[in-house]
C-alpha atoms as a PDB file:
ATOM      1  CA  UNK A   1       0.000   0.000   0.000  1.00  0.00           C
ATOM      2  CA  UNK A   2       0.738   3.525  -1.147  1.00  0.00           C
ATOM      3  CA  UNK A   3       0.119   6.793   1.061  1.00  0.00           C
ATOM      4  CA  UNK A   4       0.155  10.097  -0.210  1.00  0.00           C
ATOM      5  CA  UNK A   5       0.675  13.186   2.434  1.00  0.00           C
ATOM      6  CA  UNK A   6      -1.633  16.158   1.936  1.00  0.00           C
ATOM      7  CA  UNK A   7       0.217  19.410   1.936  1.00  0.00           C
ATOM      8  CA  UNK A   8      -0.200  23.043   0.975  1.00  0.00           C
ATOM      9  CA  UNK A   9       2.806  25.121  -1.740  1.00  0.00           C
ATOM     10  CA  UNK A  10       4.380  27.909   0.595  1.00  0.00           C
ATOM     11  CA  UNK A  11       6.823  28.894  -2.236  1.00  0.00           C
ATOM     12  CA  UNK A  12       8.207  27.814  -5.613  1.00  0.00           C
ATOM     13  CA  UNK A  13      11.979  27.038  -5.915  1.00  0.00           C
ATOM     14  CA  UNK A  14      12.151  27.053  -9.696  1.00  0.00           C
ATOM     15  CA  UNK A  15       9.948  26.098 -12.960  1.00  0.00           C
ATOM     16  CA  UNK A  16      10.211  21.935 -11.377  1.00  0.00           C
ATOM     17  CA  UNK A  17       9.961  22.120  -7.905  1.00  0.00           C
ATOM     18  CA  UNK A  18       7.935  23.977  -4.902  1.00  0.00           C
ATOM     19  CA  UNK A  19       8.083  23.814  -1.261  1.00  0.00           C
ATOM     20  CA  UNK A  20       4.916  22.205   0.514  1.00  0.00           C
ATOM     21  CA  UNK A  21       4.107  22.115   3.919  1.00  0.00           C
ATOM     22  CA  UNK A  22       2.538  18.802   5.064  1.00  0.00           C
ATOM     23  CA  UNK A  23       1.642  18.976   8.250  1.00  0.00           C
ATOM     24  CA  UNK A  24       4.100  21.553   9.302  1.00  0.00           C
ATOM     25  CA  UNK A  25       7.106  20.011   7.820  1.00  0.00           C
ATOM     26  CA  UNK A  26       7.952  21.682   4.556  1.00  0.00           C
ATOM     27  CA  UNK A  27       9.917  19.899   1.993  1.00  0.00           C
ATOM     28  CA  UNK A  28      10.876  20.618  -1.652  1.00  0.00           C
ATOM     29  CA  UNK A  29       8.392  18.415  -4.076  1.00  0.00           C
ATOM     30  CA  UNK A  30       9.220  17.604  -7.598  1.00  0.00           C
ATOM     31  CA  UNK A  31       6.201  19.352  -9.781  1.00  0.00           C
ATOM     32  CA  UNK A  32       6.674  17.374 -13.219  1.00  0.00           C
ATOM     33  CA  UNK A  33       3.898  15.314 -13.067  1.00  0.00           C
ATOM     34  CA  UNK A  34       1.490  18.658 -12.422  1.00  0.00           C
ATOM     35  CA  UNK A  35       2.966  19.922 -15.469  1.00  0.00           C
ATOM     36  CA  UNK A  36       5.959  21.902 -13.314  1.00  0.00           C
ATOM     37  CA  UNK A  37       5.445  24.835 -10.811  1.00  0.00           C
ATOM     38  CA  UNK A  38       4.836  28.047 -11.276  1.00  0.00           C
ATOM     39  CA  UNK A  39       3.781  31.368  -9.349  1.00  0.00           C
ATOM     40  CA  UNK A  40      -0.103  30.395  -9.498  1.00  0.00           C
ATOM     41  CA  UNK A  41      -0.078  27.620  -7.663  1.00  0.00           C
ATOM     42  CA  UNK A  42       0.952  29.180  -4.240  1.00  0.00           C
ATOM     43  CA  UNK A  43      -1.722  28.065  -1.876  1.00  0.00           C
ATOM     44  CA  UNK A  44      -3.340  25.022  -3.253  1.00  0.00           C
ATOM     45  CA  UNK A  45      -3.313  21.575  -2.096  1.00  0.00           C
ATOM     46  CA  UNK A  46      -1.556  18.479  -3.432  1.00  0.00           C
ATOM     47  CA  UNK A  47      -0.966  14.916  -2.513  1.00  0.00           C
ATOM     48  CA  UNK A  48       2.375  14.233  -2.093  1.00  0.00           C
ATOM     49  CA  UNK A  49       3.916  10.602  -2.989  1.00  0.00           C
ATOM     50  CA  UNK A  50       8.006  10.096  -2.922  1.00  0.00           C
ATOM     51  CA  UNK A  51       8.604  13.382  -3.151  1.00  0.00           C
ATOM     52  CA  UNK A  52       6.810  13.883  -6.302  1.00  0.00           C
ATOM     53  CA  UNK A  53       3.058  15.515  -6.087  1.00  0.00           C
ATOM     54  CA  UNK A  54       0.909  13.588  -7.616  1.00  0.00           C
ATOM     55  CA  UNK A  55      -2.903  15.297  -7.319  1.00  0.00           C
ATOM     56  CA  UNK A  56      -4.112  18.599  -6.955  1.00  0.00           C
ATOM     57  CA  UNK A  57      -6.735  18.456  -4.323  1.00  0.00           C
ATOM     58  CA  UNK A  58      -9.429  20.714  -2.453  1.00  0.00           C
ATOM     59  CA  UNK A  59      -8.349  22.144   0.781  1.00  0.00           C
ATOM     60  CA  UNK A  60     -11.231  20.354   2.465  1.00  0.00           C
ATOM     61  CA  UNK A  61      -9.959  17.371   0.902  1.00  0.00           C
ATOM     62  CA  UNK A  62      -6.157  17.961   2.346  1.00  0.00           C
ATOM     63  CA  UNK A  63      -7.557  18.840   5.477  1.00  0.00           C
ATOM     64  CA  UNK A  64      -9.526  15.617   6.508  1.00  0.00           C
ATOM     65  CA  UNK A  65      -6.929  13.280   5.111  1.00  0.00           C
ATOM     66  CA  UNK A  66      -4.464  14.981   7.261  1.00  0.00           C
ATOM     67  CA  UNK A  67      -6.960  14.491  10.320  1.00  0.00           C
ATOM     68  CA  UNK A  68      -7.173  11.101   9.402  1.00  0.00           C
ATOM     69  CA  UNK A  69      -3.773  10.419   9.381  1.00  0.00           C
ATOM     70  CA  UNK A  70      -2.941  11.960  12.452  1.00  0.00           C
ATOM     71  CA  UNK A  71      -5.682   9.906  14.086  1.00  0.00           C
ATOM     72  CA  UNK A  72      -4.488   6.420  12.790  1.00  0.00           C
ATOM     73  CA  UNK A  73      -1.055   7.545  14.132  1.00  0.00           C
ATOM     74  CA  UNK A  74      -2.648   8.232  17.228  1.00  0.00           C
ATOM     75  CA  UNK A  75      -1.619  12.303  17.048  1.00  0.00           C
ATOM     76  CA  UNK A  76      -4.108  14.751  17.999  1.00  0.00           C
ATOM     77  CA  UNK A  77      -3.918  18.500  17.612  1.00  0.00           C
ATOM     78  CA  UNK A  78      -3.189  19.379  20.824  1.00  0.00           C
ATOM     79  CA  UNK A  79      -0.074  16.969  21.029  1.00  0.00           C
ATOM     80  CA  UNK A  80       2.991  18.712  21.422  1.00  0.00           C
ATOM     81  CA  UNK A  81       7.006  17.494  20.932  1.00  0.00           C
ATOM     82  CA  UNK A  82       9.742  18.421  23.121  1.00  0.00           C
ATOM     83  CA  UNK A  83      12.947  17.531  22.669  1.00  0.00           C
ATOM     84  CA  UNK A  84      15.024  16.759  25.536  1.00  0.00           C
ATOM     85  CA  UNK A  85      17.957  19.309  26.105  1.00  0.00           C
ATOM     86  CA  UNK A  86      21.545  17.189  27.327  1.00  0.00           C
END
């Protein structure tokens, strides 16, 4: 089995790539199959597979399969991380 990560394009890096927050961790996506990146698409959705987006989705869309996610993984919003300082 397969899982794409919703996320939303914060920026665009060049004509191939933009950076997408999923989830609060951004990472730089490869936009080729989306037909490359450009300037418009700052603020939409995508599903993210392998580092390559895949599927232009609706925000509601990204939203709940994020919510989903974080519930199978048993994360809620309120959950916090702290790192332990040595």
């Amino acid at each position: 089995m397969c899982i794409a990560i919703p996320g939303k394009i914060k920026s665009i890096v060049n004509e191939n790539t933009a950076t997408i927050d999923m989830g609060g961790i951004c990472r730089d996506v490869n936009m080729d199959l989306m037909g490359g990146a450009n300037e418009s698409m700052i603020g939409k959705h995508f599903l993210v597979h392998v580092g390559y987006a895949i599927a232009e989705i609706s925000e509601e869309e990204s939203e709940e399969t994020m919510r989903l996610l974080k519930q199978i993984a048993g994360i809620d919003d309120s959950d916090t991380f702290e790192t332990e300082s040595t």
